[in-house]
C-alpha atoms as a PDB file:
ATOM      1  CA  UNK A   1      31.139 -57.887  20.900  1.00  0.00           C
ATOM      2  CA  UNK A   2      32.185 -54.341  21.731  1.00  0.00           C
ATOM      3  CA  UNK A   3      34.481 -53.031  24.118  1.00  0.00           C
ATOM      4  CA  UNK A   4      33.994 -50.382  26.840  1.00  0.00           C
ATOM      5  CA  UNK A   5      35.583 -48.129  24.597  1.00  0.00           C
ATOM      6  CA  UNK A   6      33.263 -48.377  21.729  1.00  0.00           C
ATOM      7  CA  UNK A   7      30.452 -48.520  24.078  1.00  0.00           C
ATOM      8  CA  UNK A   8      31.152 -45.428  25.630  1.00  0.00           C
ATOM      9  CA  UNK A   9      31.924 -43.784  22.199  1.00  0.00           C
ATOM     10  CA  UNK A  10      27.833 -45.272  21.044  1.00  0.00           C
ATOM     11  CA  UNK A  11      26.596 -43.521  24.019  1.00  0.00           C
ATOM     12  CA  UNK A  12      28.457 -39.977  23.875  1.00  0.00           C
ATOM     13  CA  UNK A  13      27.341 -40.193  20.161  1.00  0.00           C
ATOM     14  CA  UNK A  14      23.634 -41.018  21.200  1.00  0.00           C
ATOM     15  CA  UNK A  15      24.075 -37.552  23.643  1.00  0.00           C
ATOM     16  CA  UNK A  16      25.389 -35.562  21.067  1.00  0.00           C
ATOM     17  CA  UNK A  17      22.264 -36.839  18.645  1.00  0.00           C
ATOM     18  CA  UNK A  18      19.576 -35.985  20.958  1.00  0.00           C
ATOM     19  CA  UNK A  19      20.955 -32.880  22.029  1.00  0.00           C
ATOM     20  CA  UNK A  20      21.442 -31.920  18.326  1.00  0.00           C
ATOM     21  CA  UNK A  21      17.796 -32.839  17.964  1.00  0.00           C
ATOM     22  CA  UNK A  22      16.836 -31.161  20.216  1.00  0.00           C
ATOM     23  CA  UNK A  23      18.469 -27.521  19.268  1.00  0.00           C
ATOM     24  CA  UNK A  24      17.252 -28.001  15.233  1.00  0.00           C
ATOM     25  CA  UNK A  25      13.484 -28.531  16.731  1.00  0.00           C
ATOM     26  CA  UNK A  26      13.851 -25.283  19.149  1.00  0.00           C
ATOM     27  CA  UNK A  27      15.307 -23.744  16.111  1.00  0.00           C
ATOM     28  CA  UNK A  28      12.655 -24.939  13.595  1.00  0.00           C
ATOM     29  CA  UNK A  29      10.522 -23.491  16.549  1.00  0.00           C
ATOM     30  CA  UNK A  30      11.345 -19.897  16.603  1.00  0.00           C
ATOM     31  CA  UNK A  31      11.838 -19.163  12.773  1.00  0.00           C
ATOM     32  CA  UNK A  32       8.363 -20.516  12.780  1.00  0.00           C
ATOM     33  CA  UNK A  33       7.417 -17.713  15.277  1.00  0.00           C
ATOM     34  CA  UNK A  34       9.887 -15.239  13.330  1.00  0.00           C
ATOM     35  CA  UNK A  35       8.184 -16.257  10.382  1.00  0.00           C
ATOM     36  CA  UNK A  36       3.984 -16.018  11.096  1.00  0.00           C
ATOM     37  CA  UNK A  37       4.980 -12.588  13.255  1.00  0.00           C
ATOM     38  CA  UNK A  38       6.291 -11.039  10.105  1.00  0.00           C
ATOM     39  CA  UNK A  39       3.241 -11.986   7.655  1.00  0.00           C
ATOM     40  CA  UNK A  40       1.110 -10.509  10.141  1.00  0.00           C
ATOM     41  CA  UNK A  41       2.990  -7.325   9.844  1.00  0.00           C
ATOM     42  CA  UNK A  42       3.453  -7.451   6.563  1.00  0.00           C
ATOM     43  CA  UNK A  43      -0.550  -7.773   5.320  1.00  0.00           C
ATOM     44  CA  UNK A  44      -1.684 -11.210   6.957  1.00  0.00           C
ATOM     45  CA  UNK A  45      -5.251 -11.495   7.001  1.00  0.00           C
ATOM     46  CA  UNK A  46      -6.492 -10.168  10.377  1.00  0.00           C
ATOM     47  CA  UNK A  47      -9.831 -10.234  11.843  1.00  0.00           C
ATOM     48  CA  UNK A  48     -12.031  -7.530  10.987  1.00  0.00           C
ATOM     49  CA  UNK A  49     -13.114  -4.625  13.720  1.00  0.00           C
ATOM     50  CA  UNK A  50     -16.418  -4.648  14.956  1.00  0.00           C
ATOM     51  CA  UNK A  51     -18.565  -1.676  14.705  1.00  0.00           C
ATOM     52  CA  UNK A  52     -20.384  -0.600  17.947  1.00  0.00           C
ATOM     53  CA  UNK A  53     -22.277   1.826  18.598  1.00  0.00           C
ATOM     54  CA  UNK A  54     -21.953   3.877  21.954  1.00  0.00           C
ATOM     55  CA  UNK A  55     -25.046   4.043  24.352  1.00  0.00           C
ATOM     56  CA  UNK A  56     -27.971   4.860  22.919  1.00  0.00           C
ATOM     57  CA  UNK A  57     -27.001   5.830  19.959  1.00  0.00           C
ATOM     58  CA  UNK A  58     -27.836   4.594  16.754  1.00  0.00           C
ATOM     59  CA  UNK A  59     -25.110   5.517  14.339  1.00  0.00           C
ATOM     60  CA  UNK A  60     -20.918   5.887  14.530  1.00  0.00           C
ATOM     61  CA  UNK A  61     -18.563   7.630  12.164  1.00  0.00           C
ATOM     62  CA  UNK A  62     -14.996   5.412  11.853  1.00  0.00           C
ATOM     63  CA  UNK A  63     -11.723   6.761  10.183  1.00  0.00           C
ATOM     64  CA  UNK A  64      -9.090   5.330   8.344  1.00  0.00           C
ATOM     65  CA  UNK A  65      -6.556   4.690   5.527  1.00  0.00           C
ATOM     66  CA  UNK A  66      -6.105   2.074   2.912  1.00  0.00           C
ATOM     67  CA  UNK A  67      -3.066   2.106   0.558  1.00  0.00           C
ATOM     68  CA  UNK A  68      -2.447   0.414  -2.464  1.00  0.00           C
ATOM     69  CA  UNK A  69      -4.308  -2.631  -2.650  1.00  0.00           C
ATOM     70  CA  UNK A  70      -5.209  -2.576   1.317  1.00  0.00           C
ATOM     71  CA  UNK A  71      -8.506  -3.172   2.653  1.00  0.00           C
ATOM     72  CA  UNK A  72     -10.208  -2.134   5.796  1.00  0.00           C
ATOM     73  CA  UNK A  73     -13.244  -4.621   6.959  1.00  0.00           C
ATOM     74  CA  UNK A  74     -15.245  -3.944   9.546  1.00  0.00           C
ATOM     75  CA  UNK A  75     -18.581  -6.578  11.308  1.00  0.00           C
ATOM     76  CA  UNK A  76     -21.807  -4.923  11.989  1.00  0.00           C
ATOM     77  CA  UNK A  77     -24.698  -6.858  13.694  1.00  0.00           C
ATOM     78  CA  UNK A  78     -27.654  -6.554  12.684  1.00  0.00           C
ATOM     79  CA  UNK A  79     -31.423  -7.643  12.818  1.00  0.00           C
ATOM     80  CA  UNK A  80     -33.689  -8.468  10.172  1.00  0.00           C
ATOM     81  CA  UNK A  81     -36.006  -5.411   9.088  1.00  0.00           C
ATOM     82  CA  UNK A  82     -33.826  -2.925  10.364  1.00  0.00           C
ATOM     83  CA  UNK A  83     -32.730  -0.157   8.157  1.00  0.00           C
ATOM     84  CA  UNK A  84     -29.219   0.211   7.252  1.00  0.00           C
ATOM     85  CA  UNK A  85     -27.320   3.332   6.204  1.00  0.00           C
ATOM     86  CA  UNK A  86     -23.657   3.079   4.958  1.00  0.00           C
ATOM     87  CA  UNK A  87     -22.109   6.819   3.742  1.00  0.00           C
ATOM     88  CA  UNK A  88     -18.361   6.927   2.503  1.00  0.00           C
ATOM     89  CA  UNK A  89     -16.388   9.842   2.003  1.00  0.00           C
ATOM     90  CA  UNK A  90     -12.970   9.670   1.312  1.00  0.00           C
ATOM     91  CA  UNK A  91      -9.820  11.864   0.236  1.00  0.00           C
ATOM     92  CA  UNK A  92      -9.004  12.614  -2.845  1.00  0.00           C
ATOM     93  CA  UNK A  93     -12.984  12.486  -3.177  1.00  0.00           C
ATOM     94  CA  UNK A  94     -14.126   8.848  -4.311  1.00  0.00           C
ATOM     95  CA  UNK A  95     -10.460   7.170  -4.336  1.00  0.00           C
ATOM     96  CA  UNK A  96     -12.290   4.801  -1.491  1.00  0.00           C
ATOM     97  CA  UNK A  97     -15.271   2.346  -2.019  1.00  0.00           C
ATOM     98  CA  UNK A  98     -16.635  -0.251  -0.060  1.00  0.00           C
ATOM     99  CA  UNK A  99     -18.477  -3.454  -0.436  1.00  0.00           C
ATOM    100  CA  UNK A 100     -21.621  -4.968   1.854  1.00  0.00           C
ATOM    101  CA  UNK A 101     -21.757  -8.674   2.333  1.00  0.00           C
ATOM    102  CA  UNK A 102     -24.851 -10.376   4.752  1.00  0.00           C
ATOM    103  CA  UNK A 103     -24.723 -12.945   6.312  1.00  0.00           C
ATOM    104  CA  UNK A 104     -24.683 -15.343   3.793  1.00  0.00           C
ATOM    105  CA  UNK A 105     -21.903 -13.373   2.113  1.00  0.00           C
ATOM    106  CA  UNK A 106     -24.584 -11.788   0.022  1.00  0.00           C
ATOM    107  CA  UNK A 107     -23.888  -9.144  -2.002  1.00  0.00           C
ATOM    108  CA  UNK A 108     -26.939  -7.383  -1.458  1.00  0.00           C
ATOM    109  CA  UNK A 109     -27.373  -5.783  -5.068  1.00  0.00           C
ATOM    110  CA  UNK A 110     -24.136  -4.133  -4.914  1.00  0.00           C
ATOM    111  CA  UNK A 111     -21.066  -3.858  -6.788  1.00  0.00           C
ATOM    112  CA  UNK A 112     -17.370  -3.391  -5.392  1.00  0.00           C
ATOM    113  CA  UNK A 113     -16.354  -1.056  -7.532  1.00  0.00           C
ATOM    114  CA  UNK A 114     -18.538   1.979  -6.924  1.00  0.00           C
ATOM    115  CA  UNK A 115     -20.401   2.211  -3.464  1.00  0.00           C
ATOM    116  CA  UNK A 116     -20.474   5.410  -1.750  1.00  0.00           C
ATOM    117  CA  UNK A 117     -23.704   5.548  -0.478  1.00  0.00           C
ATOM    118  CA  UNK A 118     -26.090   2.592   0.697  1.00  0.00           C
ATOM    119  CA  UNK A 119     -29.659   2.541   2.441  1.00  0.00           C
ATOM    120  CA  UNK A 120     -31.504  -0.183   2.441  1.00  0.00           C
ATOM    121  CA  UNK A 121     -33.713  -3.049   4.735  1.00  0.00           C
ATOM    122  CA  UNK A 122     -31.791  -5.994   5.977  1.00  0.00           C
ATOM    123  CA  UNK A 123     -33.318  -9.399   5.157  1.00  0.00           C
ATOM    124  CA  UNK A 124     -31.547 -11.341   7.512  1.00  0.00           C
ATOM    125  CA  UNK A 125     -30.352 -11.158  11.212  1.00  0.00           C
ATOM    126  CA  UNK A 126     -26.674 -11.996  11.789  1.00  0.00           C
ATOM    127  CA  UNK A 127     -23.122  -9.964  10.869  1.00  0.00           C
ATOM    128  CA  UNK A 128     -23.035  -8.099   7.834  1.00  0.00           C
ATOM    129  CA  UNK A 129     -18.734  -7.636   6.317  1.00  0.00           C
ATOM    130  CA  UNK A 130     -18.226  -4.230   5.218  1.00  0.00           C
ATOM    131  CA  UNK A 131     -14.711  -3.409   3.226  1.00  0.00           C
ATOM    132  CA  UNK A 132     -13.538  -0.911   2.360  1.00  0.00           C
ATOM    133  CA  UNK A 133     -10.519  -0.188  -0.735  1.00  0.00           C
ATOM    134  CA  UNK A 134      -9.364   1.910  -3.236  1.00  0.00           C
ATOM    135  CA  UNK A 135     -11.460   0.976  -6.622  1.00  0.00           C
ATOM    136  CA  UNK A 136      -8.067   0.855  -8.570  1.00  0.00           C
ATOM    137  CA  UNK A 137      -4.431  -1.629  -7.603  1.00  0.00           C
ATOM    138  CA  UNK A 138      -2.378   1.055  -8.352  1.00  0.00           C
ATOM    139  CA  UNK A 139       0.061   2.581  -5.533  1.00  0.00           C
ATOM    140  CA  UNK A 140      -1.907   5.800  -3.839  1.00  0.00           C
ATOM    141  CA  UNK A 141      -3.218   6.207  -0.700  1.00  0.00           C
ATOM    142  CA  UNK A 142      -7.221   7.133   0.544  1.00  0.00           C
ATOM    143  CA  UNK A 143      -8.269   8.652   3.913  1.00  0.00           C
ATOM    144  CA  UNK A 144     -11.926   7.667   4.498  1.00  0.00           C
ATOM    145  CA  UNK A 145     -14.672   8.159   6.894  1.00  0.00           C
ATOM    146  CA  UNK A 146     -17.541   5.313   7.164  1.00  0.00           C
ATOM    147  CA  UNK A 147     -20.780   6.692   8.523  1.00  0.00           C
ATOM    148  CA  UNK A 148     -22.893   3.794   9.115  1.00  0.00           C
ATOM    149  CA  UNK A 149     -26.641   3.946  10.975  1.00  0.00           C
ATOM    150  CA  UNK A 150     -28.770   1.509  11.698  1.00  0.00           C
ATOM    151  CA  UNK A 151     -32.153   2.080  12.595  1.00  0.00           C
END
């Protein structure tokens, strides 16, 4: 049997417990946050930008940077039959390439490595990816502009 001394000793023990528990989970917690806020800064995969175009027009120009082994994507929608045209330029000239993926994450005939220019019919109707990188991993940087029509 215990006395009111141990008893009272159990219970400030059980206090101490919980309220331990209870700081390590808040702490757990917020390095969590710490931690998921800081791979998003530091390259996390984010969600690509979607490309609209502005009233009544059928094409857009869109500007940008990739360094190193960076890649900017971008979402187009698109409808079956309709022509797309993709142009890249890019400073230095053709340190930037970019890939086309449909719908079905088809590649559409083309390779990674070397696309500047694209024209071509869509076959499908839904988002097609568009990325764009430098064609080599070493350190550099690229300024780019994406022209991209669709008619």
């Amino acid at each position: 049997m215990m006395c009111i001394s141990e008893m009272r000793i159990e219970r400030v023990n059980r206090r101490a417990f919980i309220k331990m528990a209870a700081t390590l989970t808040g702490a757990a917690f917020l390095l969590l946050i710490a931690c998921s806020s800081a791979k998003a800064q530091r390259g996390g995969k984010a969600e690509p930008n979607r490309i609209e175009f502005k009233g009544g027009a059928n094409s857009t120009t869109i500007g940008g940077t990739v360094r190193g082994e960076e890649q900017a994507e971008y979402v187009l929608g698109a409808k079956k039959g309709q022509r797309l045209v993709i142009k890249l330029t890019s400073v230095p000239a053709k340190s930037s390439v970019f890939q086309l993926l449909g719908p079905d994450n088809d590649t559409l005939g083309l390779e990674f490595d070397a696309n500047w220019d694209y024209s071509g019919k869509l076959p499908k109707t839904g988002d097609y990816l568009i990325t764009v990188a430098r064609p080599t991993a070493s350190k550099g940087s690229s300024r780019y502009k994406l022209t991209v029509s669709v008619r």
